[in-house]
N, C-alpha and C. Protein backbone atom coordinates (compact mmCIF):
# COMPACT_ATOMS: atom_id res chain seq x y z
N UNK A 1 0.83 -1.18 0.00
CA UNK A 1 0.00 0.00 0.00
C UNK A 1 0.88 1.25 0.00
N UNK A 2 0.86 2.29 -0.94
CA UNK A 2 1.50 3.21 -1.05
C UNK A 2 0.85 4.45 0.18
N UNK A 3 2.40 4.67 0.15
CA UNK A 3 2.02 6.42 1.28
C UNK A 3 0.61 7.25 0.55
N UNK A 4 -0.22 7.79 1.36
CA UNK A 4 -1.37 8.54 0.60
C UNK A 4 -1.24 9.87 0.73
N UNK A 5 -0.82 10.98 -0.66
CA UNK A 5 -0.75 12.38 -0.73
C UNK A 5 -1.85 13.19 -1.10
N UNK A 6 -3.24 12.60 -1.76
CA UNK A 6 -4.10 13.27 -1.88
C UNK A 6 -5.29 12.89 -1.15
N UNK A 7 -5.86 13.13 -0.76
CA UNK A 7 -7.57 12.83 -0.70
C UNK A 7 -8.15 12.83 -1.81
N UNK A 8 -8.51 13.25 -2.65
CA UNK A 8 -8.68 13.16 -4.05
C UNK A 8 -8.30 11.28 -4.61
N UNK A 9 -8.90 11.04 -5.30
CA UNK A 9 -8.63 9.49 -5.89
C UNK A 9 -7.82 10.33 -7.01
N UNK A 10 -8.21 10.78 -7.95
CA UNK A 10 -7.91 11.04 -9.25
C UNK A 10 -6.62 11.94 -9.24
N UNK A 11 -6.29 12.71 -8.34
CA UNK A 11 -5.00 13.21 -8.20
C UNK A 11 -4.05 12.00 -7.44
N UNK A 12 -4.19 11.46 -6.60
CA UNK A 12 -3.68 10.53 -6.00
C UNK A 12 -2.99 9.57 -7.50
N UNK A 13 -4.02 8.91 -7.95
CA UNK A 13 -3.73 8.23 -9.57
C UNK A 13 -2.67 8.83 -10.40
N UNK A 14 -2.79 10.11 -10.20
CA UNK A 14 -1.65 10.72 -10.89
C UNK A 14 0.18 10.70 -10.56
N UNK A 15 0.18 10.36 -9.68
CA UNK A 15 1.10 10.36 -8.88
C UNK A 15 1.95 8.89 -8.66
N UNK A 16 1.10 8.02 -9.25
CA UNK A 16 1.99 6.65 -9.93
C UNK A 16 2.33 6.73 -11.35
N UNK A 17 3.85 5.86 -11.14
CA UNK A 17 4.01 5.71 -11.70
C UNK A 17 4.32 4.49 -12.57
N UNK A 18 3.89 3.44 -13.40
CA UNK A 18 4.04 2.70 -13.75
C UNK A 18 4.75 2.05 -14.66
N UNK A 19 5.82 0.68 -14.83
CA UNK A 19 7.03 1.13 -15.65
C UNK A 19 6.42 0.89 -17.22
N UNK A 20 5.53 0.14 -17.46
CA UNK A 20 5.06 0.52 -18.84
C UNK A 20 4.43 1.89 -19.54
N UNK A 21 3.92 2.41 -18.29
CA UNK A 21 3.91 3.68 -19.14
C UNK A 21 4.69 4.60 -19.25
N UNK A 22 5.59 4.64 -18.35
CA UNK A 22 7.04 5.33 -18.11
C UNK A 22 7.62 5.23 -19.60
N UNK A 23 8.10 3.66 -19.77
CA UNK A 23 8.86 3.24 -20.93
C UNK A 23 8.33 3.83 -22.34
N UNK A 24 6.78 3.27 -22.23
CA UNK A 24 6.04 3.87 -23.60
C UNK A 24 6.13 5.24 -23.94
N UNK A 25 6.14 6.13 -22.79
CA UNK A 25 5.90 7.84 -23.23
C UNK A 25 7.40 7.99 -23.47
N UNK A 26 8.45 7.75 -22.68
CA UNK A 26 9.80 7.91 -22.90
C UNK A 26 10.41 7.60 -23.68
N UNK A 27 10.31 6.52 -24.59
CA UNK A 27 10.46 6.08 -25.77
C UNK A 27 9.46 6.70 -26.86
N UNK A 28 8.27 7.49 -26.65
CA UNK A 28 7.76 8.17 -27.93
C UNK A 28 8.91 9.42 -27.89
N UNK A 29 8.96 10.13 -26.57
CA UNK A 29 9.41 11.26 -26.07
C UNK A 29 11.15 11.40 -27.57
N UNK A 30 11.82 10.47 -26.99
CA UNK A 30 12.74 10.45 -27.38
C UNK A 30 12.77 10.17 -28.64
N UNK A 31 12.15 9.40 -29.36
CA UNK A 31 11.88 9.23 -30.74
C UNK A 31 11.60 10.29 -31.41
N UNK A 32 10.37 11.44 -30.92
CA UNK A 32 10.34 13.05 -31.49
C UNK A 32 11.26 13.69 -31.35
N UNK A 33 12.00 14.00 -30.36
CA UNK A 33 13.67 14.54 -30.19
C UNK A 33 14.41 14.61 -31.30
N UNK A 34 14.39 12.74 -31.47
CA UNK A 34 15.61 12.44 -32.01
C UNK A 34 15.26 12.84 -33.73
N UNK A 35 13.72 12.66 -34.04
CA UNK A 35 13.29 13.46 -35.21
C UNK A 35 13.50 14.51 -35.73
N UNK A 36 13.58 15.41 -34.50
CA UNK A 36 14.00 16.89 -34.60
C UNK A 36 15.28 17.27 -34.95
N UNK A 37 16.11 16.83 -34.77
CA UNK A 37 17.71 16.25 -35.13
C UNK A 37 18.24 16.33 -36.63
N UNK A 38 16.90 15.62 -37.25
CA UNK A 38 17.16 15.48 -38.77
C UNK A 38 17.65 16.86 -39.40
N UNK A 39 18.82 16.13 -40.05
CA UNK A 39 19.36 17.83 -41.04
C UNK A 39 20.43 18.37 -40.43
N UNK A 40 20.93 17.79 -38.96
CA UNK A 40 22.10 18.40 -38.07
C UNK A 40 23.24 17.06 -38.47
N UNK A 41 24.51 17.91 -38.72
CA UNK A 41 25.71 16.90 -39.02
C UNK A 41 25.74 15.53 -37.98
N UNK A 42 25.46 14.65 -38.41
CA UNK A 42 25.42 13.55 -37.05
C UNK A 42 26.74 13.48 -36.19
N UNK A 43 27.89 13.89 -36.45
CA UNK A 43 28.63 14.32 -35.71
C UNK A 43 29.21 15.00 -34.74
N UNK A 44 28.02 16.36 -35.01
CA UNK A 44 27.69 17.07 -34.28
C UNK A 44 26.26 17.09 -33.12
N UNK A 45 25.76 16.05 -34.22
CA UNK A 45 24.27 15.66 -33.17
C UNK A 45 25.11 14.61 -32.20
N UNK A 46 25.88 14.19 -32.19
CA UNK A 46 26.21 13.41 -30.69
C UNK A 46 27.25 14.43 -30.10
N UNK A 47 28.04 15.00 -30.57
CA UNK A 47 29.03 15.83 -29.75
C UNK A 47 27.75 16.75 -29.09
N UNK A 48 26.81 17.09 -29.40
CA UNK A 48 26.02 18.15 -28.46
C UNK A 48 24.78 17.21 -27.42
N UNK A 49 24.92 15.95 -28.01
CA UNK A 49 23.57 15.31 -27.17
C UNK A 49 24.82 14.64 -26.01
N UNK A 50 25.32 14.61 -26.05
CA UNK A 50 26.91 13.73 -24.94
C UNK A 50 26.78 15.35 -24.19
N UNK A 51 27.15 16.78 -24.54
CA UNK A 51 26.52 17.45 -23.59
C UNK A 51 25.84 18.22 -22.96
N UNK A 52 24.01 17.25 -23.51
CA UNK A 52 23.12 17.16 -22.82
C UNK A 52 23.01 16.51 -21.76
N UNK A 53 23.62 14.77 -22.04
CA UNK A 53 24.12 14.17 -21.22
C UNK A 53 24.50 14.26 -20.18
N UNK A 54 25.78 15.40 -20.14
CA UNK A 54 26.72 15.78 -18.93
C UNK A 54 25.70 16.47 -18.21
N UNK A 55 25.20 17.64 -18.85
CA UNK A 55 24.39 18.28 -17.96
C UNK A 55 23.16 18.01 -17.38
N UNK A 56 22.59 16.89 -17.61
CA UNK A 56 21.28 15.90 -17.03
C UNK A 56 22.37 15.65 -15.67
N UNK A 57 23.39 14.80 -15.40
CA UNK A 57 24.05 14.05 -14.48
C UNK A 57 24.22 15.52 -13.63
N UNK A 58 24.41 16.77 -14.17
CA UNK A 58 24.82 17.74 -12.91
C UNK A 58 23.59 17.99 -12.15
N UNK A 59 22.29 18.30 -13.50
CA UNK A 59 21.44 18.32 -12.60
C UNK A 59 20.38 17.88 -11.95
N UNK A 60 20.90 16.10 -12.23
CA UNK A 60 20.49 15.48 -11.59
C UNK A 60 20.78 15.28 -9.92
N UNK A 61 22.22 15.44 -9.76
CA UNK A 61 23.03 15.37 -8.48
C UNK A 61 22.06 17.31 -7.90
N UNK A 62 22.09 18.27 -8.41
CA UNK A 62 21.78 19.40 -8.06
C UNK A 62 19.99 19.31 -7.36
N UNK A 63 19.82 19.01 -8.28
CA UNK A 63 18.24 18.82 -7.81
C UNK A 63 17.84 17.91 -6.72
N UNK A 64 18.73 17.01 -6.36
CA UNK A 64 18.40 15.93 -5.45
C UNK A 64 19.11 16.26 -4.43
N UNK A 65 19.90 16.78 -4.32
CA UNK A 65 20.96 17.68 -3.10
C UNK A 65 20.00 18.91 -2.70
N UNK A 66 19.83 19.56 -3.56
CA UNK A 66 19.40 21.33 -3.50
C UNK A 66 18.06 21.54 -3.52
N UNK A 67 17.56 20.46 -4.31
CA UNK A 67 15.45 20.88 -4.37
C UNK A 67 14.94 19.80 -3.14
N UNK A 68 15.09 18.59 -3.65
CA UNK A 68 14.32 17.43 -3.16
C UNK A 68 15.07 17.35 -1.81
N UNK A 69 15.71 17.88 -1.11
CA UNK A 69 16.50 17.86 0.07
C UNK A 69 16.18 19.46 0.90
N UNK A 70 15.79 20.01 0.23
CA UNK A 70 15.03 21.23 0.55
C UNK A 70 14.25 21.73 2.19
N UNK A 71 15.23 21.92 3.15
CA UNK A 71 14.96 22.24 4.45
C UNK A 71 14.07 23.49 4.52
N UNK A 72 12.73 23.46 4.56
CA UNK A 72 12.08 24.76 4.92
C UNK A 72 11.21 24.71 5.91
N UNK A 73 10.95 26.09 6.75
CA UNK A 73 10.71 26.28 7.93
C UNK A 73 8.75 26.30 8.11
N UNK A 74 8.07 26.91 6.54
CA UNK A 74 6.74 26.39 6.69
C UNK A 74 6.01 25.53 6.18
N UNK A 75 4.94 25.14 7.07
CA UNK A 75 4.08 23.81 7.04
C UNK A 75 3.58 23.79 5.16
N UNK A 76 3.45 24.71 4.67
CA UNK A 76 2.94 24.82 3.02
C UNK A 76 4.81 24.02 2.77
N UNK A 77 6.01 24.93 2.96
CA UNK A 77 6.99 24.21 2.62
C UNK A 77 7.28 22.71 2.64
N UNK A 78 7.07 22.26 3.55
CA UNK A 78 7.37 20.92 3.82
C UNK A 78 6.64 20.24 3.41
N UNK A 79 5.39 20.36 3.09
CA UNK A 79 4.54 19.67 2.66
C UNK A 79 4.74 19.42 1.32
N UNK A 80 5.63 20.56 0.21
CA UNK A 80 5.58 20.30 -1.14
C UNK A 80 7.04 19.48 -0.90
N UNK A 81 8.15 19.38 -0.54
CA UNK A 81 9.02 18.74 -0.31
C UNK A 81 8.63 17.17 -0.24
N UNK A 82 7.67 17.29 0.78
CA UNK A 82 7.21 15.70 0.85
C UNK A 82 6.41 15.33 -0.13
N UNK A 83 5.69 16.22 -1.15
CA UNK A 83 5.56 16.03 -2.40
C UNK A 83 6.07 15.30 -3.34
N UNK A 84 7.11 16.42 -3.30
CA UNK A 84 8.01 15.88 -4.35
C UNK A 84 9.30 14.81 -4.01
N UNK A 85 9.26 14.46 -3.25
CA UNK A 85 10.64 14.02 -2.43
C UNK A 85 10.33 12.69 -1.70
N UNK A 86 9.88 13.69 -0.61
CA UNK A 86 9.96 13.09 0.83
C UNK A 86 8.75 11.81 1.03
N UNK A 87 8.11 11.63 0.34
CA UNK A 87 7.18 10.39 0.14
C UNK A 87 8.16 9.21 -0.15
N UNK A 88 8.88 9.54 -1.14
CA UNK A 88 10.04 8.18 -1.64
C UNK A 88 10.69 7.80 -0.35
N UNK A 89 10.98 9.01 0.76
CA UNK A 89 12.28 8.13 1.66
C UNK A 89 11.22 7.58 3.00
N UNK A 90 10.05 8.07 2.70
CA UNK A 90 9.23 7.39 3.37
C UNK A 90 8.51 6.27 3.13
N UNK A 91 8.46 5.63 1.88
CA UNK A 91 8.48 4.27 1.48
C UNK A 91 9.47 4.12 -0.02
N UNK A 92 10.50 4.12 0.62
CA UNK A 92 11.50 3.85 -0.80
C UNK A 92 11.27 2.37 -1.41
N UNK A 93 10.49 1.39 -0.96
CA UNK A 93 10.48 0.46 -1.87
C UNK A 93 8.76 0.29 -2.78
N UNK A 94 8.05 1.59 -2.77
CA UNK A 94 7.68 1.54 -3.41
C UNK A 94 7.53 1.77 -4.85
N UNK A 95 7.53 0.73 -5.99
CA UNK A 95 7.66 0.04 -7.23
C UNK A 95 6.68 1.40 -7.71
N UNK A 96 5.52 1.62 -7.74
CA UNK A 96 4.50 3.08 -8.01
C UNK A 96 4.92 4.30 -7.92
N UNK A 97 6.04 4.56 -7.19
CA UNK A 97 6.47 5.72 -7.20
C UNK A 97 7.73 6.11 -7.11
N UNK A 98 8.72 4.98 -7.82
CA UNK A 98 10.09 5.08 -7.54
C UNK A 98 10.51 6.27 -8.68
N UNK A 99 9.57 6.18 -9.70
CA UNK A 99 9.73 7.01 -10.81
C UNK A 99 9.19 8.32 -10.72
N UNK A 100 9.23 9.34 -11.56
CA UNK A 100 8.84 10.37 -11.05
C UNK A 100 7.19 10.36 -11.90
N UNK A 101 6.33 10.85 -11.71
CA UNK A 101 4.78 10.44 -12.78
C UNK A 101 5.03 11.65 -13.96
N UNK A 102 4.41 11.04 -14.86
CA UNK A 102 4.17 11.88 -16.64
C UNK A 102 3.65 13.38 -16.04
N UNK A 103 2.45 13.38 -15.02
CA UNK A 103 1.96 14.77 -14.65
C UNK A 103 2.94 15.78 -14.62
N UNK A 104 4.28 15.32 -14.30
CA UNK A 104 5.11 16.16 -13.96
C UNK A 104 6.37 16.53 -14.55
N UNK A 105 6.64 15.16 -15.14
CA UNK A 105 7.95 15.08 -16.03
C UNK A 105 7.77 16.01 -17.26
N UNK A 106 6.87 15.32 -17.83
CA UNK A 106 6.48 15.81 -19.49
C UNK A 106 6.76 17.08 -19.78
N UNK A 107 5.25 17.98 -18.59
CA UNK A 107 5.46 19.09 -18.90
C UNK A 107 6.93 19.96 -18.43
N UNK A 108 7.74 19.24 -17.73
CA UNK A 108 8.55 20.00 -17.06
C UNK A 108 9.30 19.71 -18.63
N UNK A 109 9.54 18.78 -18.86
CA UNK A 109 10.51 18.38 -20.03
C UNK A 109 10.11 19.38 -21.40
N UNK A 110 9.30 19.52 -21.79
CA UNK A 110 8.31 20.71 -22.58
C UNK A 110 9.26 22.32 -22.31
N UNK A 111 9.07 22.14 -20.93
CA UNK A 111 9.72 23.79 -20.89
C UNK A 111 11.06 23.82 -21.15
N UNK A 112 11.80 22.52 -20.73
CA UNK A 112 13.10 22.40 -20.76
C UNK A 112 13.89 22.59 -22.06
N UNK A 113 12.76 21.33 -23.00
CA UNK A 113 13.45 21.51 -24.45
C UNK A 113 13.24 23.11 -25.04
N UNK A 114 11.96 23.67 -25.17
CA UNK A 114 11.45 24.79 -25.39
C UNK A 114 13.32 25.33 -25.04
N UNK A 115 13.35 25.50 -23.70
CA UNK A 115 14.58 26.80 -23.36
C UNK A 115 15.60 26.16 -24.18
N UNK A 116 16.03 25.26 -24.83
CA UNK A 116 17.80 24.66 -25.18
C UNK A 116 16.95 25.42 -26.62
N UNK A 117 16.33 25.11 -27.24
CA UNK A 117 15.81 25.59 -28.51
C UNK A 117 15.94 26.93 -28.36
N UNK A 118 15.13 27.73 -27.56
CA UNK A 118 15.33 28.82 -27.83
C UNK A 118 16.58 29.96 -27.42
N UNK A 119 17.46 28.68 -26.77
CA UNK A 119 19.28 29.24 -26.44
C UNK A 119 19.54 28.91 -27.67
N UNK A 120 19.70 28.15 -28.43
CA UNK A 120 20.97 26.89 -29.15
C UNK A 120 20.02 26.90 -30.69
N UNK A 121 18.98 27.18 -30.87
CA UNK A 121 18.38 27.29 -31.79
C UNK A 121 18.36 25.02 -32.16
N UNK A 122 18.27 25.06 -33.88
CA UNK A 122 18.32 23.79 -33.89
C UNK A 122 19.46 22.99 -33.09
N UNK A 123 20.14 22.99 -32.61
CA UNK A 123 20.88 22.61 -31.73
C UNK A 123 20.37 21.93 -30.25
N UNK A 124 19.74 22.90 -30.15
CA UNK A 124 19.18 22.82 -28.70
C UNK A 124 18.55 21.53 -29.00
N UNK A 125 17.48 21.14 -30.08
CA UNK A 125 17.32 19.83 -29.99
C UNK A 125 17.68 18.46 -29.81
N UNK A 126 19.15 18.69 -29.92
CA UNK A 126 20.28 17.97 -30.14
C UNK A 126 20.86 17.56 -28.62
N UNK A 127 21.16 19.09 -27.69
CA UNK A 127 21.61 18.64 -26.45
C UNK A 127 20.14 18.36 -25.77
N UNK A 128 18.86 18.41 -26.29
CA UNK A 128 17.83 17.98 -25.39
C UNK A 128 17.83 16.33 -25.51
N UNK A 129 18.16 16.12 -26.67
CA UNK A 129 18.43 14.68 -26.63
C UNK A 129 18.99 13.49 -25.67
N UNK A 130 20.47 14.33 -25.44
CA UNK A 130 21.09 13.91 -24.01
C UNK A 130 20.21 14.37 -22.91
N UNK A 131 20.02 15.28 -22.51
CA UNK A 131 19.68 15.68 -21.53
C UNK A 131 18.11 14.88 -21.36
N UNK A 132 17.68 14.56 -22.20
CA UNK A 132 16.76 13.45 -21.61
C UNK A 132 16.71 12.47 -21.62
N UNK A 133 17.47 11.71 -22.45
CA UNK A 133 18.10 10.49 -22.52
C UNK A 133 18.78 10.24 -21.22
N UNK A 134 19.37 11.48 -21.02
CA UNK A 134 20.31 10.98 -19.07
C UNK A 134 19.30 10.73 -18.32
N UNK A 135 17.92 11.66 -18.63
CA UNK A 135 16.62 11.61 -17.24
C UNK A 135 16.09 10.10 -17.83
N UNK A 136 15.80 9.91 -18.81
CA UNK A 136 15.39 8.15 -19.25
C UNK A 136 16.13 7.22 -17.88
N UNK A 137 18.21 7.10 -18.53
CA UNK A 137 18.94 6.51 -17.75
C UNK A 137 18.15 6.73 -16.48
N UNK A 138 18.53 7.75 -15.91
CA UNK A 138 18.48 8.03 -14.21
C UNK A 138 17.24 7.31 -13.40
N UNK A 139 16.09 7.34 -14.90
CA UNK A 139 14.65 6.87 -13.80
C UNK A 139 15.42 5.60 -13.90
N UNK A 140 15.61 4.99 -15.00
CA UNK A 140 15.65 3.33 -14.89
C UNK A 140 16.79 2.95 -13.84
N UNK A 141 18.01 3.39 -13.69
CA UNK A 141 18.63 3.30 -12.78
C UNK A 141 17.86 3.38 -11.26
N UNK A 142 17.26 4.77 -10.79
CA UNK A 142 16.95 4.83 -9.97
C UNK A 142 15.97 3.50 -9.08
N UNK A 143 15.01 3.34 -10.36
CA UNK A 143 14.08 1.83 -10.46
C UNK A 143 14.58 0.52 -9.85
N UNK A 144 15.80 0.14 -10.38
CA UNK A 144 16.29 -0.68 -10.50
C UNK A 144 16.98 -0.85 -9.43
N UNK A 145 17.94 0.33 -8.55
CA UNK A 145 18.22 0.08 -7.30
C UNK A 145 17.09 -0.27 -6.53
N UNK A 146 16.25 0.60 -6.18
CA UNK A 146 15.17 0.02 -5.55
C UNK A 146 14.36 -1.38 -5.79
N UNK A 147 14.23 -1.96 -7.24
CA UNK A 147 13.53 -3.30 -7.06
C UNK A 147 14.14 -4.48 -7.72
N UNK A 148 15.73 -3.95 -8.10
CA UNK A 148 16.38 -5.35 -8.44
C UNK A 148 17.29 -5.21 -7.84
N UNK A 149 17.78 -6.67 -8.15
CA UNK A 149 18.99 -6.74 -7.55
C UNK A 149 19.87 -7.60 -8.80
N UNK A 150 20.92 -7.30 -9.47
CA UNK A 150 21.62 -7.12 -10.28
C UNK A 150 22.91 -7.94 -10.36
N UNK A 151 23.77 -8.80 -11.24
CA UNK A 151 25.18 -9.30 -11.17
C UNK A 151 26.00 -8.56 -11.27
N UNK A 152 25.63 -7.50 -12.27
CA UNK A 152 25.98 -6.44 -13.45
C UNK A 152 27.37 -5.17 -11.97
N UNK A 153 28.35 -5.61 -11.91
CA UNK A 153 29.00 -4.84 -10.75
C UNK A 153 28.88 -3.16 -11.02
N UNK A 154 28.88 -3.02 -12.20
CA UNK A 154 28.52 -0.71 -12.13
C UNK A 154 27.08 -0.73 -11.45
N UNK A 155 26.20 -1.87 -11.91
CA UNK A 155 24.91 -1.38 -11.70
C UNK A 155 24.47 -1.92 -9.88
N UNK A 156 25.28 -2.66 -9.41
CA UNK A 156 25.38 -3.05 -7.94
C UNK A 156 26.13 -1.80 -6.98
N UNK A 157 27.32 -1.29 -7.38
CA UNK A 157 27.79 -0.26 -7.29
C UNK A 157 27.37 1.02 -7.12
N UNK A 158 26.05 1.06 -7.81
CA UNK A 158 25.13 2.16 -8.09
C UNK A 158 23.98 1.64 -7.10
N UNK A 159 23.53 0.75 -7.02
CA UNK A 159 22.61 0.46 -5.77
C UNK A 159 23.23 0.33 -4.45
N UNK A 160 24.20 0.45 -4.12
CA UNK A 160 24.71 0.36 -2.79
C UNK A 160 24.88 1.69 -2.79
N UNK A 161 25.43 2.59 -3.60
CA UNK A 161 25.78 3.94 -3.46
C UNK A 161 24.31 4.63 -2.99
N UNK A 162 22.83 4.57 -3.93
CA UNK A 162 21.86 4.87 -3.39
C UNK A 162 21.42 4.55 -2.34
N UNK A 163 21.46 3.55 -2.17
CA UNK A 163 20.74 2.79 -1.19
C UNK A 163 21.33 3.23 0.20
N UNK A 164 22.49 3.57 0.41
CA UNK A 164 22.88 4.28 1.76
C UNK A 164 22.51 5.61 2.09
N UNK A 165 22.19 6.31 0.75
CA UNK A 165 21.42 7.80 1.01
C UNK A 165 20.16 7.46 2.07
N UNK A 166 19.35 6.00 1.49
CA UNK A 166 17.81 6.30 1.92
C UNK A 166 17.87 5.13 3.34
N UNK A 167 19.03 4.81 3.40
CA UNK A 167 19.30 3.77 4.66
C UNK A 167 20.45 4.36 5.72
N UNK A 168 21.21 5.09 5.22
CA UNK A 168 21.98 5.56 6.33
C UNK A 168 22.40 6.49 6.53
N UNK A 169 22.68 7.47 5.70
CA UNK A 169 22.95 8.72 5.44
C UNK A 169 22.02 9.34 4.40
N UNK A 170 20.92 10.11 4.76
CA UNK A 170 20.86 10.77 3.91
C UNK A 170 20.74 12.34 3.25
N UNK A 171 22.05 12.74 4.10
CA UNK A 171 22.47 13.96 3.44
C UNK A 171 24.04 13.64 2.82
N UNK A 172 23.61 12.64 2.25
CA UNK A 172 24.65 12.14 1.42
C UNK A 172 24.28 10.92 0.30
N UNK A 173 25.56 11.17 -0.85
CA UNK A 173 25.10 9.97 -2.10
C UNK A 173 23.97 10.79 -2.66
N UNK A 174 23.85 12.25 -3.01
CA UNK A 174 22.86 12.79 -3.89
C UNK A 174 22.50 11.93 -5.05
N UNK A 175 24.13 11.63 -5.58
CA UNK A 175 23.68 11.17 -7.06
C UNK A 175 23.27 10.07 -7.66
N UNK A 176 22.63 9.70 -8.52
CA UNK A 176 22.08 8.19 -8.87
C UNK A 176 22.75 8.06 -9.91
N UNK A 177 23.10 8.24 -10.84
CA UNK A 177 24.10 7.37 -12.15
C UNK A 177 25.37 8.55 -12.31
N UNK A 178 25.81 9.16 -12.23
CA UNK A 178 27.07 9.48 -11.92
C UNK A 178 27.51 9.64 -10.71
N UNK A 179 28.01 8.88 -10.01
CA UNK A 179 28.13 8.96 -8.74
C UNK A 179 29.76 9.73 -8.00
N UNK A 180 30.31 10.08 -8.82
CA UNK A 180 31.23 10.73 -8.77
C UNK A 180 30.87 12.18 -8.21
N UNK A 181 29.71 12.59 -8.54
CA UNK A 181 29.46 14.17 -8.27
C UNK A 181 29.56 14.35 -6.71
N UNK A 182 29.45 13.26 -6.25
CA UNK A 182 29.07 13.37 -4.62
C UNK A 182 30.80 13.44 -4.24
N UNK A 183 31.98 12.64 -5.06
CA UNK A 183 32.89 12.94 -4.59
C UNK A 183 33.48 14.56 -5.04
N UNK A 184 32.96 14.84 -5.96
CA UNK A 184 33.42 16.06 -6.36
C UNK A 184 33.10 17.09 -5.69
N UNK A 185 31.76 17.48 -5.07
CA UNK A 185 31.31 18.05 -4.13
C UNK A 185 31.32 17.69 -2.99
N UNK A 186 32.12 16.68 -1.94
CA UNK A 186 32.45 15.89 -0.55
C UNK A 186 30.84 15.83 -0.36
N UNK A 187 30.34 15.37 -1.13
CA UNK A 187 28.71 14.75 -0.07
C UNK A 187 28.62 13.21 -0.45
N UNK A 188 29.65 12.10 -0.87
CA UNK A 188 29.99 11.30 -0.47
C UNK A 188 30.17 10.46 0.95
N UNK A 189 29.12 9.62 1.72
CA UNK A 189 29.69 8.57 2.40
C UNK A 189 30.51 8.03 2.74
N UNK A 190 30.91 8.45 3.93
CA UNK A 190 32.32 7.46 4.08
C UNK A 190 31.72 6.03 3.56
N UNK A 191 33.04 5.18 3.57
CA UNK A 191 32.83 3.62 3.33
C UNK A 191 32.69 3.02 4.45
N UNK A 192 31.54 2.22 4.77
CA UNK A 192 31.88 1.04 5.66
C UNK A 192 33.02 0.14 5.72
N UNK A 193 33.60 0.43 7.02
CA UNK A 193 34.56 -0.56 6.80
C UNK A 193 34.21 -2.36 6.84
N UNK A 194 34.09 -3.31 6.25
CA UNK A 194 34.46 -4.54 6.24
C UNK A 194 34.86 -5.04 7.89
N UNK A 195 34.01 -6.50 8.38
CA UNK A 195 34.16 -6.70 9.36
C UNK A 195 34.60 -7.99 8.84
């Protein structure tokens, strides 16, 4: 049974997320992107979608450090925190909401590409590519720490790294697929030492 944020049924509904429809919209998502592309040197369409890429992983680590970690002092504050956030570390193994829901992604993703377009002109389509292709990666990663368990050692590596944010530290291990950012910025975990 998932944590309950609305009274409302129909807003409540909104707020899962499910991995087939995740996959289905994210895979149309990216397919129009990558449409938009057409007519740019393909050489240059990956040198600029690699950094879209980079910059999904910064602000991915930024947003999960700086928004979703978001200490505020009123009851309206905290409440959107646990919104957006704070529901996950209050049942992190829930499979419904490990992802973030379409209500929210889409349109956020809408404004996002909109701004690289209207910086970068046709270009911008190009680094929106990465840059949502990294948010694709990051949900499925994120997913996957939470409900598998893996041989695959980067992708075990990456679930132990999360998994101590929401089990032992968690003002630490911001990041979910580049996990380096946390050493770059010291909000890295010490290591358990081995008994």
């Amino acid at each position: 049974m998932s944590v309950r944020l609305f009274q409302s049924a129909f807003l409540e509904r909104l707020t899962f997320m499910p991995m087939r429809w995740f996959l289905l919209a994210w895979i149309i998502v990216l397919g129009v992107v990558l449409s938009r592309c057409a007519g740019l040197p393909p050489a240059r369409c990956v040198a600029l979608a690699f950094g879209g890429l980079a910059l999904w992983t910064l602000t991915e680590y930024a947003a999960h450090r700086h928004l979703f970690h978001l200490h505020l002092s009123s009851g309206m504050g905290r409440r959107l925190v646990y919104l957006i956030h704070g529901n996950h570390h209050a049942d992190p193994g829930d499979r419904m909401r490990n992802m973030m829901p379409l209500i929210v992604t889409l349109p956020l993703s809408a404004m996002i590409w909109s701004g690289f377009v209207a910086v970068a002109g046709r270009d911008g389509n190009a680094v929106f590519l990465g840059f949502a292709l990294g948010y694709f990666l990051y949900d499925l990663t994120h997913y996957a720490a939470h409900q598998w368990r893996s041989g695959n050692k980067m992708l075990e590596a990456l679930r132990r790294h999360h998994l101590r944010h929401h089990y032992g530290v968690p003002d630490a291990n911001f990041a979910i697929t580049a996990i380096f950012w946390d050493r770059v910025f010291g909000t890295q975990a010490p290591r358990r030492r081995r008994r």
